[in-house]
C-alpha atoms as a PDB file:
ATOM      1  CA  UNK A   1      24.347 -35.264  -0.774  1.00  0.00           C
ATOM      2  CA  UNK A   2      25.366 -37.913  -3.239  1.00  0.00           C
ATOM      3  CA  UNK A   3      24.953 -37.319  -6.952  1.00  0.00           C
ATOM      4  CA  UNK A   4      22.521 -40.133  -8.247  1.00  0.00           C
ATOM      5  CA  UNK A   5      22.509 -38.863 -11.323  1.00  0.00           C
ATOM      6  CA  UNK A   6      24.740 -37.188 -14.126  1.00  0.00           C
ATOM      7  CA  UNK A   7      23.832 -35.847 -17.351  1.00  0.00           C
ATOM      8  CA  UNK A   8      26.370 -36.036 -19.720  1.00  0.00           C
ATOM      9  CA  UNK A   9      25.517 -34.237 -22.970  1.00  0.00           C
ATOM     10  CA  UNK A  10      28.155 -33.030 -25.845  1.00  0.00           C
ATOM     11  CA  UNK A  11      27.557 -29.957 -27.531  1.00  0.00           C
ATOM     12  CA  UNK A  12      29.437 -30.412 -31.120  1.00  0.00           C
ATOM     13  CA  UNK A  13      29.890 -27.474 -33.411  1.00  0.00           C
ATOM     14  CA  UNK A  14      27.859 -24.418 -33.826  1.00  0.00           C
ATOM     15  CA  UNK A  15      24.531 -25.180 -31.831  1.00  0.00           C
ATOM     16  CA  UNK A  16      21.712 -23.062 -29.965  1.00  0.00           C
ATOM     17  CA  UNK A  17      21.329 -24.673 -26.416  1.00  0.00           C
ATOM     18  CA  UNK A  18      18.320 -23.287 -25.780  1.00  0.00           C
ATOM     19  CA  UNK A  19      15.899 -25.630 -26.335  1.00  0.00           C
ATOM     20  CA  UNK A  20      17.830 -27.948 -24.656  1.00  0.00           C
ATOM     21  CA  UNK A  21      18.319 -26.312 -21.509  1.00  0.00           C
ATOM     22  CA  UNK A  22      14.463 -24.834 -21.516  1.00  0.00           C
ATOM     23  CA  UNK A  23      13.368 -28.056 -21.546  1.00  0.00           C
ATOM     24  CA  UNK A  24      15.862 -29.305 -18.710  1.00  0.00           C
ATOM     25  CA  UNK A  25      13.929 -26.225 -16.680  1.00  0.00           C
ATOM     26  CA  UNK A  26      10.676 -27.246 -17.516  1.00  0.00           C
ATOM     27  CA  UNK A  27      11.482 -30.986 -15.964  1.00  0.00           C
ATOM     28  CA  UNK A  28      12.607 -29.264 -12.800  1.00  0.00           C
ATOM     29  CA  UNK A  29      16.473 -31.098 -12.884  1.00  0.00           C
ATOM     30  CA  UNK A  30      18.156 -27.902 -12.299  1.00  0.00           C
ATOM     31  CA  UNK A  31      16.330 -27.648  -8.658  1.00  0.00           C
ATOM     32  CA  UNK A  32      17.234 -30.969  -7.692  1.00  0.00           C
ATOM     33  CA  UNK A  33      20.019 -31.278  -5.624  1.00  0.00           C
ATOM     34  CA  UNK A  34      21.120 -34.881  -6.464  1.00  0.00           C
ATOM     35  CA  UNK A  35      21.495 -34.136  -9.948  1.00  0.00           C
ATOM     36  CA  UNK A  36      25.060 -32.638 -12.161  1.00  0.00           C
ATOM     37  CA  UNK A  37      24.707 -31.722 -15.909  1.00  0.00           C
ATOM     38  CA  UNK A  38      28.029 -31.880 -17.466  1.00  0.00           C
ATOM     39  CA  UNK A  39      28.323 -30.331 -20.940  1.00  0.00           C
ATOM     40  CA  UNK A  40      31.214 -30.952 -22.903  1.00  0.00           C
ATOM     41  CA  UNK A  41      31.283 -28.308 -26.281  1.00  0.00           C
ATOM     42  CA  UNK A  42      33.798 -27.728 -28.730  1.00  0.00           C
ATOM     43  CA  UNK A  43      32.985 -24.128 -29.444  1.00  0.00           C
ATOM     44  CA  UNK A  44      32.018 -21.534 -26.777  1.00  0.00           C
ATOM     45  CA  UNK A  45      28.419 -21.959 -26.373  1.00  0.00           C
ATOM     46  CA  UNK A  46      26.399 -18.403 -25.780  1.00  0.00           C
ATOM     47  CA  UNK A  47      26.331 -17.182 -22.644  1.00  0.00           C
ATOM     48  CA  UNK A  48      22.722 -16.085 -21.847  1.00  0.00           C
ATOM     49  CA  UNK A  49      21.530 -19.327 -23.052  1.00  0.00           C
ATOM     50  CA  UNK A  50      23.147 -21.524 -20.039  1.00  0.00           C
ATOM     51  CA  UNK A  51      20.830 -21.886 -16.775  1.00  0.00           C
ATOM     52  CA  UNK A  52      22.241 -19.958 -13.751  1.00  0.00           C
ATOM     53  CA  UNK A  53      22.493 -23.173 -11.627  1.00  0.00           C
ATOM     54  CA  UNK A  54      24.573 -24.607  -9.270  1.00  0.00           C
ATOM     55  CA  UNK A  55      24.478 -27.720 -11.093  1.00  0.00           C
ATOM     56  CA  UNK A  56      25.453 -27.259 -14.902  1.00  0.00           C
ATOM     57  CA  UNK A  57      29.007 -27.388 -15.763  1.00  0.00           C
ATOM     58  CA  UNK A  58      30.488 -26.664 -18.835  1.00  0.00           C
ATOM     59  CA  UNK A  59      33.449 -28.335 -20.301  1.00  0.00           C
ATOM     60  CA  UNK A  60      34.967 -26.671 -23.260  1.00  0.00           C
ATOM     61  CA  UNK A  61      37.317 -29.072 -25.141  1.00  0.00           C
ATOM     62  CA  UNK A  62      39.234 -28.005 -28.712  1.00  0.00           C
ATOM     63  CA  UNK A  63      37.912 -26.842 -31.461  1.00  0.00           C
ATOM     64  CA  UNK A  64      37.049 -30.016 -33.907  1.00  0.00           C
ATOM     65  CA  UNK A  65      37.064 -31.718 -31.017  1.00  0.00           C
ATOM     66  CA  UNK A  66      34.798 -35.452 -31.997  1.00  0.00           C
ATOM     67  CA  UNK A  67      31.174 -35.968 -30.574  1.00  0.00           C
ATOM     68  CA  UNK A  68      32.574 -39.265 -29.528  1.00  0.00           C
ATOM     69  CA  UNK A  69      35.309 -37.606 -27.509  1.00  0.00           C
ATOM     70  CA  UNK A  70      32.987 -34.788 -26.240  1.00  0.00           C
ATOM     71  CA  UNK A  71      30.978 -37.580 -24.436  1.00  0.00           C
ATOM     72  CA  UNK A  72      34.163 -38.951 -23.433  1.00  0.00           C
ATOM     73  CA  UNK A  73      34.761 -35.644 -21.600  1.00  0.00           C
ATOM     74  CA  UNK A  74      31.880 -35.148 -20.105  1.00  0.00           C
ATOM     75  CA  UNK A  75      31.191 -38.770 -18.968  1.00  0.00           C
ATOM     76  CA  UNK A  76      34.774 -38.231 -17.163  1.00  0.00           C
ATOM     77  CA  UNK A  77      33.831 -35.546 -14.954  1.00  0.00           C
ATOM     78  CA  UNK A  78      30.933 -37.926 -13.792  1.00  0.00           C
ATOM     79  CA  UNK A  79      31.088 -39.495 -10.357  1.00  0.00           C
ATOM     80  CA  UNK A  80      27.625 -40.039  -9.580  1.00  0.00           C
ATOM     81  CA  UNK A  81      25.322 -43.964  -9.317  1.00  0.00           C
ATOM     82  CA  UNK A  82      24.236 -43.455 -12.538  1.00  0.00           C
ATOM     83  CA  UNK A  83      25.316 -41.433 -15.972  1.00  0.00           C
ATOM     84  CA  UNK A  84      22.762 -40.409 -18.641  1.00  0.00           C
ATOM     85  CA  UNK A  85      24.352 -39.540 -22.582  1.00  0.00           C
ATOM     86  CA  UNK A  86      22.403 -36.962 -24.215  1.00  0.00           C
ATOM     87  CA  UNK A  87      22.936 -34.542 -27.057  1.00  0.00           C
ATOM     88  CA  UNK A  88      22.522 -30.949 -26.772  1.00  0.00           C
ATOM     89  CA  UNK A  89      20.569 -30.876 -30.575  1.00  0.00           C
ATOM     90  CA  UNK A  90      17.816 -33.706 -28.676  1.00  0.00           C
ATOM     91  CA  UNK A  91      16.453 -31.889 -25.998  1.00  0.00           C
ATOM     92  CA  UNK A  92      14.443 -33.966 -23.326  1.00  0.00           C
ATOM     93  CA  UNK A  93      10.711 -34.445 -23.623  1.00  0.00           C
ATOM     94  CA  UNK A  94       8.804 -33.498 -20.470  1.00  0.00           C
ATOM     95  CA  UNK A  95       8.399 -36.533 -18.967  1.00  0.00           C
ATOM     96  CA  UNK A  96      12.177 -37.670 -19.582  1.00  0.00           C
ATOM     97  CA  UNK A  97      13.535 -36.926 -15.592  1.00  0.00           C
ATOM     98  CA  UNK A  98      10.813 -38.641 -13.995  1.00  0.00           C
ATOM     99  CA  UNK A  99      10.592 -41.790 -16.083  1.00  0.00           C
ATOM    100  CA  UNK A 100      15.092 -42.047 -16.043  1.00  0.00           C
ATOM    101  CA  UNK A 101      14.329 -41.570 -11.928  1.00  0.00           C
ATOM    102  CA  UNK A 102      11.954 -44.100 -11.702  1.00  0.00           C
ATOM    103  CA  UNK A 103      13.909 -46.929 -13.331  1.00  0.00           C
ATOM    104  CA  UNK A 104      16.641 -46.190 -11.286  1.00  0.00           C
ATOM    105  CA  UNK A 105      14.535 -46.219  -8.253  1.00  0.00           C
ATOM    106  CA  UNK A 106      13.722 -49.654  -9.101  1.00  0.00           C
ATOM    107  CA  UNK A 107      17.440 -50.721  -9.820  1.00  0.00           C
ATOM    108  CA  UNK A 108      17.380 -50.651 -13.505  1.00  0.00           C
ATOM    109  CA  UNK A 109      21.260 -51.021 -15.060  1.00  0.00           C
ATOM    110  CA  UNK A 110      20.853 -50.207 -18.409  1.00  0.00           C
ATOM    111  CA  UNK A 111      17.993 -48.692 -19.962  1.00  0.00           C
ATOM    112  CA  UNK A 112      17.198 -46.347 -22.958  1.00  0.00           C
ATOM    113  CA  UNK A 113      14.209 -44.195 -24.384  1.00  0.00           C
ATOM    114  CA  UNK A 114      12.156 -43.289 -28.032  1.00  0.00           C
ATOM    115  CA  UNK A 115      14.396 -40.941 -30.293  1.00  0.00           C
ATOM    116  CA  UNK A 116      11.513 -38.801 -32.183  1.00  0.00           C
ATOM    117  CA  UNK A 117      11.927 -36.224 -34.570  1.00  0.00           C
ATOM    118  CA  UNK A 118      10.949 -32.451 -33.937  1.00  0.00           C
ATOM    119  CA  UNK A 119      11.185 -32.483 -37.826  1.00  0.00           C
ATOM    120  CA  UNK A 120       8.115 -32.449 -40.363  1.00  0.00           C
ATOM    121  CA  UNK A 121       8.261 -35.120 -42.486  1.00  0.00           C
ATOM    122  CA  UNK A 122       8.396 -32.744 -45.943  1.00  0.00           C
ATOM    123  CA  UNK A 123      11.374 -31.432 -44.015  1.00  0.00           C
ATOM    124  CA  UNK A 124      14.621 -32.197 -45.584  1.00  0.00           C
ATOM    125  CA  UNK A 125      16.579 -32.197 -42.405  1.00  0.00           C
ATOM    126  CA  UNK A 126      14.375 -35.004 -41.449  1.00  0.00           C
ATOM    127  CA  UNK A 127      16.849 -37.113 -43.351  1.00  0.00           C
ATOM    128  CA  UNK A 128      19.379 -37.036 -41.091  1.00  0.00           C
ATOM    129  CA  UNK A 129      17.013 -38.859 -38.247  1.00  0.00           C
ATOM    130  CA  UNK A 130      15.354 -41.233 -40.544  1.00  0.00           C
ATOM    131  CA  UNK A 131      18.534 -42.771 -40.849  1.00  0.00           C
ATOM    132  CA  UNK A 132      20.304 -42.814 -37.747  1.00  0.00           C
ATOM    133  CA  UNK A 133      17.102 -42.854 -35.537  1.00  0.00           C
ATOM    134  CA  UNK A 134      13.904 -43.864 -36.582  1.00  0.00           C
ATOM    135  CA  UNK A 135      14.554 -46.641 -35.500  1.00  0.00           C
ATOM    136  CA  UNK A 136      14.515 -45.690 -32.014  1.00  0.00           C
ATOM    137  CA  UNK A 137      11.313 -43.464 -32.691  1.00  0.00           C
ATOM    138  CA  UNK A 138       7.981 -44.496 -30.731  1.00  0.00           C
ATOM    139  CA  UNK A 139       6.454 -46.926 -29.709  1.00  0.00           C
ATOM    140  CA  UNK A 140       9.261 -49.090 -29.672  1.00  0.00           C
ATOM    141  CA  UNK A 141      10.042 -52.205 -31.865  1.00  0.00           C
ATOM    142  CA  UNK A 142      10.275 -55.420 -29.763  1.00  0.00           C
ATOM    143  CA  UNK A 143      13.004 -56.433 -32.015  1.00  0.00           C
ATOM    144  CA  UNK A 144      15.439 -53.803 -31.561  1.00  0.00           C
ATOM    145  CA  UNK A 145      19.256 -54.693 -31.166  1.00  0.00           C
ATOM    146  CA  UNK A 146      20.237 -51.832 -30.269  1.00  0.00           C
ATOM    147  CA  UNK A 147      20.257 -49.027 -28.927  1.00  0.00           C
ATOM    148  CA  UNK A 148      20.603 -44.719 -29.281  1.00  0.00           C
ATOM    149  CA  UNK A 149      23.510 -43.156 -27.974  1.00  0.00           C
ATOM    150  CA  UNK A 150      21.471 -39.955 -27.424  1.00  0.00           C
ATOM    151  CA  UNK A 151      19.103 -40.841 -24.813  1.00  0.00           C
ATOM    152  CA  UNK A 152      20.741 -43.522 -22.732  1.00  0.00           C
ATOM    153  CA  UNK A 153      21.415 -44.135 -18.968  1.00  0.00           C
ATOM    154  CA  UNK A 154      23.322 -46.579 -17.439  1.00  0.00           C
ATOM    155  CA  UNK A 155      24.553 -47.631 -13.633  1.00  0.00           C
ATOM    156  CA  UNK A 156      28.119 -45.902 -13.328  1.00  0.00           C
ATOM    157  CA  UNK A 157      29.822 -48.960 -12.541  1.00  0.00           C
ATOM    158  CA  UNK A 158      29.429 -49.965 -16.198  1.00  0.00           C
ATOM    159  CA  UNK A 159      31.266 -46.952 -17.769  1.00  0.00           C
ATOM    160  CA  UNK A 160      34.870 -48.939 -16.859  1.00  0.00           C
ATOM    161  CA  UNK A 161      37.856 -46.407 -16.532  1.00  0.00           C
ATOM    162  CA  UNK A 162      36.087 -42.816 -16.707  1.00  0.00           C
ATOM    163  CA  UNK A 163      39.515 -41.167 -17.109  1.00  0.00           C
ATOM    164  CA  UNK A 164      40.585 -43.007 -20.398  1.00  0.00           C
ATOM    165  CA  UNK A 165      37.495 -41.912 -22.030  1.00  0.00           C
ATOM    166  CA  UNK A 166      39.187 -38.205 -22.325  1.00  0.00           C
ATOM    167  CA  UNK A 167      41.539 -39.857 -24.666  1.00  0.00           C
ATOM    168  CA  UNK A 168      39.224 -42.352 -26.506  1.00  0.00           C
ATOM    169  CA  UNK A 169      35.984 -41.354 -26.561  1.00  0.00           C
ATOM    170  CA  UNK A 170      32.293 -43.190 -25.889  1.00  0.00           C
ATOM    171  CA  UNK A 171      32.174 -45.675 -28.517  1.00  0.00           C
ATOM    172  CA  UNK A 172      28.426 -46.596 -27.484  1.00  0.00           C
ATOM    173  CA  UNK A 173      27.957 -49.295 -30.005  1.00  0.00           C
ATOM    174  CA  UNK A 174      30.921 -51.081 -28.708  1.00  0.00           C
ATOM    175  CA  UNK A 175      30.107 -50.563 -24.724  1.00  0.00           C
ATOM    176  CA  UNK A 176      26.856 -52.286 -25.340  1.00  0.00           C
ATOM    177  CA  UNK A 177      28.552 -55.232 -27.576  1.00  0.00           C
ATOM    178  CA  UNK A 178      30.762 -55.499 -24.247  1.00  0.00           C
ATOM    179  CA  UNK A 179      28.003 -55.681 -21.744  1.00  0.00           C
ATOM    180  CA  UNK A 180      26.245 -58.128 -24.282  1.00  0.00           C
ATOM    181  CA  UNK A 181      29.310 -60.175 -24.146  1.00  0.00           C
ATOM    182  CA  UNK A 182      30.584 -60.111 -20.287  1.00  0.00           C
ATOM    183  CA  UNK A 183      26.868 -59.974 -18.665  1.00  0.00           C
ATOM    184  CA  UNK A 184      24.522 -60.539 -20.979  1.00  0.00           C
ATOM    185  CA  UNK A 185      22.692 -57.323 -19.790  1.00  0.00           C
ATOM    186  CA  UNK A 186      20.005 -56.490 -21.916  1.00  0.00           C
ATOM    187  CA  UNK A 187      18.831 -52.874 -21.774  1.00  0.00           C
ATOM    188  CA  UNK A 188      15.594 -51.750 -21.251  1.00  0.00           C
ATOM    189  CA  UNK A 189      13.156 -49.502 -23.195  1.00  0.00           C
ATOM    190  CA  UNK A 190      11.379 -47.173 -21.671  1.00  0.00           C
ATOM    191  CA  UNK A 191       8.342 -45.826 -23.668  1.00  0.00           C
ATOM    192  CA  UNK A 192       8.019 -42.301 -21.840  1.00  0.00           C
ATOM    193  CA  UNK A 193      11.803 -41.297 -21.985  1.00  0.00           C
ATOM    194  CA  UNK A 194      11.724 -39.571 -24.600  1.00  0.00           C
ATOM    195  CA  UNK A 195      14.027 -36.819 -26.611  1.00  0.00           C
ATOM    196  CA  UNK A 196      13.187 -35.365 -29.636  1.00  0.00           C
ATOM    197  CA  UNK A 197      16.201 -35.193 -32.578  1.00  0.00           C
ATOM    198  CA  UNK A 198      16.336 -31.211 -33.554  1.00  0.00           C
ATOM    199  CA  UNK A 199      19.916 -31.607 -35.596  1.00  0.00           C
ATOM    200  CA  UNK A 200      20.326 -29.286 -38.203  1.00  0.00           C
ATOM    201  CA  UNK A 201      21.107 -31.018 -42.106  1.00  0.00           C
ATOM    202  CA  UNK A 202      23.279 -30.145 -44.702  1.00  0.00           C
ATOM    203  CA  UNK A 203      23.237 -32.463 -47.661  1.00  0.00           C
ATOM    204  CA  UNK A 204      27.115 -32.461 -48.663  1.00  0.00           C
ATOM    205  CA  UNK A 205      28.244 -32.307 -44.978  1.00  0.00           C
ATOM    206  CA  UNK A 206      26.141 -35.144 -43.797  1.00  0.00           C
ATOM    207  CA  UNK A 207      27.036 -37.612 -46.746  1.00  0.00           C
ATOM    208  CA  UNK A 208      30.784 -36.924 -45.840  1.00  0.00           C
ATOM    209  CA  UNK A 209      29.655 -37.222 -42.110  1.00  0.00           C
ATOM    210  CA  UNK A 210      28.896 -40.509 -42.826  1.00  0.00           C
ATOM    211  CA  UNK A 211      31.665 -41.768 -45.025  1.00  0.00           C
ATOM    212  CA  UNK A 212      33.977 -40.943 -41.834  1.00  0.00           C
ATOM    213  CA  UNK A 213      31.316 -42.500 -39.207  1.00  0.00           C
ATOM    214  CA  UNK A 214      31.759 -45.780 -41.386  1.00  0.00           C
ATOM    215  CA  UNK A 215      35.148 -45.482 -41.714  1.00  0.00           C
ATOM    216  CA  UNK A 216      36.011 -44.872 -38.419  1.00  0.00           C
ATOM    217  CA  UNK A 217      33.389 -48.025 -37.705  1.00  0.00           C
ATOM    218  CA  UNK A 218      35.199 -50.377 -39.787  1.00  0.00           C
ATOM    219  CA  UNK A 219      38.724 -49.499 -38.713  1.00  0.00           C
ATOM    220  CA  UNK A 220      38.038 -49.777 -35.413  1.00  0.00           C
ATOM    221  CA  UNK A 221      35.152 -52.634 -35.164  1.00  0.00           C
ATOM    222  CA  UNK A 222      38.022 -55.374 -34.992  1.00  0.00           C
ATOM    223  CA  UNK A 223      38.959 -53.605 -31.629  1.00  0.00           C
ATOM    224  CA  UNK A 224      36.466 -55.823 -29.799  1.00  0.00           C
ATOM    225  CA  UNK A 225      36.083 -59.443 -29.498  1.00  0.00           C
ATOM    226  CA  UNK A 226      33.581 -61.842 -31.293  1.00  0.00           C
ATOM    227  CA  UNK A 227      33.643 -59.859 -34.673  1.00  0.00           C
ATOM    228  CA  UNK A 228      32.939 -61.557 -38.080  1.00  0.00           C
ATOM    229  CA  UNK A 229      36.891 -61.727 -40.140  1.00  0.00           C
ATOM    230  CA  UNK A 230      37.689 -58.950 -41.238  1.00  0.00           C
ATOM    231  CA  UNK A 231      37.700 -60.132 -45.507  1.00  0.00           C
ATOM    232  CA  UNK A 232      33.916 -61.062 -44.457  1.00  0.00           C
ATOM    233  CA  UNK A 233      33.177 -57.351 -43.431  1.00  0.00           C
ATOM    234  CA  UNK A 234      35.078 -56.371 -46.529  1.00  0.00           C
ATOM    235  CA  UNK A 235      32.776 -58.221 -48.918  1.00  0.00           C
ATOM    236  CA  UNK A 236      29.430 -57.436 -47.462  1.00  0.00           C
ATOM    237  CA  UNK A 237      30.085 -53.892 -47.969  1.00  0.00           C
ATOM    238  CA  UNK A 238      29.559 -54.247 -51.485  1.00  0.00           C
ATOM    239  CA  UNK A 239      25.732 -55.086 -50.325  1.00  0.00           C
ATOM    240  CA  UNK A 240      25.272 -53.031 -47.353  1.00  0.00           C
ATOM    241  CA  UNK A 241      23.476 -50.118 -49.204  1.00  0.00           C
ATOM    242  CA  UNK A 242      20.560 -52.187 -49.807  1.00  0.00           C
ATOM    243  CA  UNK A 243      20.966 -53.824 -46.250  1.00  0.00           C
ATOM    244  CA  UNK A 244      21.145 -50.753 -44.220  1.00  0.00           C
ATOM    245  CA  UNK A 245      18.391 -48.771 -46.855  1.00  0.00           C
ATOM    246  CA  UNK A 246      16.040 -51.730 -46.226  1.00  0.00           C
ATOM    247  CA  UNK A 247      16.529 -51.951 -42.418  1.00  0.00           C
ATOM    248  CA  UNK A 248      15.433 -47.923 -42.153  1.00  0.00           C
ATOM    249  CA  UNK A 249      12.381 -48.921 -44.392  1.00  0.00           C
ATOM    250  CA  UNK A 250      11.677 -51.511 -42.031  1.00  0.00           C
ATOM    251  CA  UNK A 251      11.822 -48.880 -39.345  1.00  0.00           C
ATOM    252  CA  UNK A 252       9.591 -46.181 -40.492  1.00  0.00           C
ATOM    253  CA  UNK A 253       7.083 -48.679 -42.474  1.00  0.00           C
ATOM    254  CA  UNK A 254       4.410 -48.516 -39.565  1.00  0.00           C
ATOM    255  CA  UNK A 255       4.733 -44.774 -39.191  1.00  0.00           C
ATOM    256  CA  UNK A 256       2.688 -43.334 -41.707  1.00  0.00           C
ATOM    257  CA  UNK A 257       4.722 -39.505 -41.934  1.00  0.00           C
ATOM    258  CA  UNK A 258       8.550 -41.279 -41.711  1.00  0.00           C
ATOM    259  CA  UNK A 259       7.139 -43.544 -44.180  1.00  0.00           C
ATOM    260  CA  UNK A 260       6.199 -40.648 -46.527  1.00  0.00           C
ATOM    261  CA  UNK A 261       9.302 -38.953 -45.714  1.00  0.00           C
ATOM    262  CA  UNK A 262      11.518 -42.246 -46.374  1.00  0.00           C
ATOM    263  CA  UNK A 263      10.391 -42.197 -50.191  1.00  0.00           C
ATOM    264  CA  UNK A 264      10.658 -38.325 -50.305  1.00  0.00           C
ATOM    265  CA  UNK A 265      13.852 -38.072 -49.574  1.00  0.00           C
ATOM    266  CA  UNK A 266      14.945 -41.881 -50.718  1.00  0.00           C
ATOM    267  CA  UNK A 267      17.936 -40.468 -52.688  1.00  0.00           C
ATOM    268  CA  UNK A 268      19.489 -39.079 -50.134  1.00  0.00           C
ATOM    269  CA  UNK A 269      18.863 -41.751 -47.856  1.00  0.00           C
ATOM    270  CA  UNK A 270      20.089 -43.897 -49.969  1.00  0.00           C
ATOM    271  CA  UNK A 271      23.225 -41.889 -50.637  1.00  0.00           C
ATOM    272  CA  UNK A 272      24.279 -41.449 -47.076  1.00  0.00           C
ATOM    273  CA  UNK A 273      23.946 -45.019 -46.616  1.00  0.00           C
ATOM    274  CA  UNK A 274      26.380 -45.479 -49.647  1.00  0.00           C
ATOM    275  CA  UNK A 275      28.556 -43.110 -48.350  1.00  0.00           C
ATOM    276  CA  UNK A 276      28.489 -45.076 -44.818  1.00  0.00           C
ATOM    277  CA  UNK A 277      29.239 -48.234 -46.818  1.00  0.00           C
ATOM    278  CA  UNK A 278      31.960 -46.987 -48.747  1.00  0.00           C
ATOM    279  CA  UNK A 279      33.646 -45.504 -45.554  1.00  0.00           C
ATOM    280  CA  UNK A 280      33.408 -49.120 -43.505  1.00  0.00           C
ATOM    281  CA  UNK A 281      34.850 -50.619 -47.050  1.00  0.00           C
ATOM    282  CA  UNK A 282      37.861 -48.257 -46.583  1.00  0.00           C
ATOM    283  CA  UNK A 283      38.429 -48.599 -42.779  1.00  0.00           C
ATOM    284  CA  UNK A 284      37.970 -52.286 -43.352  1.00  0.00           C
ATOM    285  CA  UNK A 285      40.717 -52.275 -45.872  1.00  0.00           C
ATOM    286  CA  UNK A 286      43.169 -49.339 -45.294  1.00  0.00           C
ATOM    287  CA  UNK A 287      42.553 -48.856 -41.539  1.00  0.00           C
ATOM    288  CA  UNK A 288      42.036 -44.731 -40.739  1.00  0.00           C
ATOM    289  CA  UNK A 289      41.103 -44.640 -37.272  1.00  0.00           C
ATOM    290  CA  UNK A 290      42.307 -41.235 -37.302  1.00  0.00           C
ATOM    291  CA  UNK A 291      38.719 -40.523 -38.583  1.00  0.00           C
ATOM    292  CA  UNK A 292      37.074 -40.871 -35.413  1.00  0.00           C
ATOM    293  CA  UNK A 293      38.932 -37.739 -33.824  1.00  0.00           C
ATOM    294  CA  UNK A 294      36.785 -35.753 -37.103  1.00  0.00           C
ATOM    295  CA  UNK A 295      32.719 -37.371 -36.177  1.00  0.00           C
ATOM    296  CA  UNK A 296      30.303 -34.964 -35.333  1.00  0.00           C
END
């Protein structure tokens, strides 16, 4: 039988599958026969936490290996219609399966779901979501311009060269500026697939997380066509604290507990932003691509 679908989730560092694999049971993927979940880890991941089923394979890549290359691996050993990029810390909601299988029942190319957070919102490691995903929290903004790279699913035939991406990574941002530019494809939202963000936050490690995210961002941003020059980038770093602060406020503003969160924990908001700024200033100016072999 054909594979119509393949999950393809990476697994970085120290992390307790569990969740994510109970809730993979609960949706009733691993008795469907059509379906491969490909999980690409960096560390040995415990034993008696994996599903006994026919359809979960586990990649293990080296230690330190990046998220963005983890994806990469697992997205390679793909060979199914359609390719779904998870993250083992953002388990599926319930409903997750059947919504993904109904868009791609009716043909859907490119579609994506509501990132929401497992965390409370006078819990600290609800930073880490406020600023890379509330956005993507539900209901959806009609405005958004992009899209996760946790909880997206796309026709195969979009991927390009599967094999490269062993050696380069999933550089979602940039796949979607591609599609934007060669087909105009716009991707859907889909209200009911959701996954909810269970990452774990350390202050120091996630400020220095995003310095390198940034920096590997700006030294590699110039990779793709149709970018701003590159002095332009340069000087709107110097304002992109405020610019990427105020874009999360406009986010969360409508939900009432990331709102109180947001002003909670504004310093630290605030600082990873900085520290995301300061990183794109470098890789704008000095290059240091070799950062993205170091995300997590």
């Amino acid at each position: 039988m054909e594979t119509v679908l393949s999950l393809a989730v990476a697994a970085k560092g120290e992390c307790d599958p569990r969740p994510f694999i109970d809730a993979l049971e609960e949706s009733g993927i691993f008795a469907a026969e059509n379906i491969e979940i490909h999980i690409a880890s960096d560390l040995p991941l415990p034993a008696n936490s994996l599903a006994p089923a026919a359809n979960v394979f586990v990649h293990q890549c080296a230690s330190g290996t990046s998220i963005l290359k983890l994806w990469g691996m697992a997205l390679a050993q793909t060979a199914s219609s359609y390719v779904a990029v998870l993250d083992i810390n953002c388990p599926p909601a319930a409903e997750w399966f059947s919504s993904a299988m109904s868009e791609i029942a009716k043909g859907g190319r490119l579609f994506f779901g509501p990132v929401n957070s497992a965390w409370k919102s006078n819990d600290r490691r609800i930073v880490g979501y406020i600023a890379e995903y509330a956005q993507f929290s539900g209901p959806l903004a009609l405005e958004l311009d992009e899209v996760p790279g946790n909880n997206l699913v796309f026709h195969g035939s979009l991927l390009g060269d599967r094999e490269a991406l062993t050696g380069q990574g999933f550089f979602k941002t940039f796949m979607i500026w591609r599609l934007a530019t060669e087909g105009h494809l716009v991707p859907a939202r889909l209200d009911e697939m959701v996954v909810m963000y269970r990452k774990p936050f350390r202050v120091r490690h996630y400020v220095r997380r995003r310095f390198v995210h940034g920096r590997c961002f700006g030294a590699t941003r110039h990779d793709n066509a149709g970018q701003p020059p590159r002095l332009l980038c340069l000087g709107f770093t110097l304002v992109l604290p405020l610019v990427r602060t105020s874009r999360i406020y406009k986010a969360v503003r409508k939900h009432a507990e990331l709102r109180r969160a947001f002003w909670r924990f504004f310093i630290l908001i605030f600082a990873s932003e900085s520290a995301w700024s300061a990183g794109e200033f470098f890789g704008y100016a000095f290059g240091g691509r070799s950062c993205c072999e170091k995300l997590d």
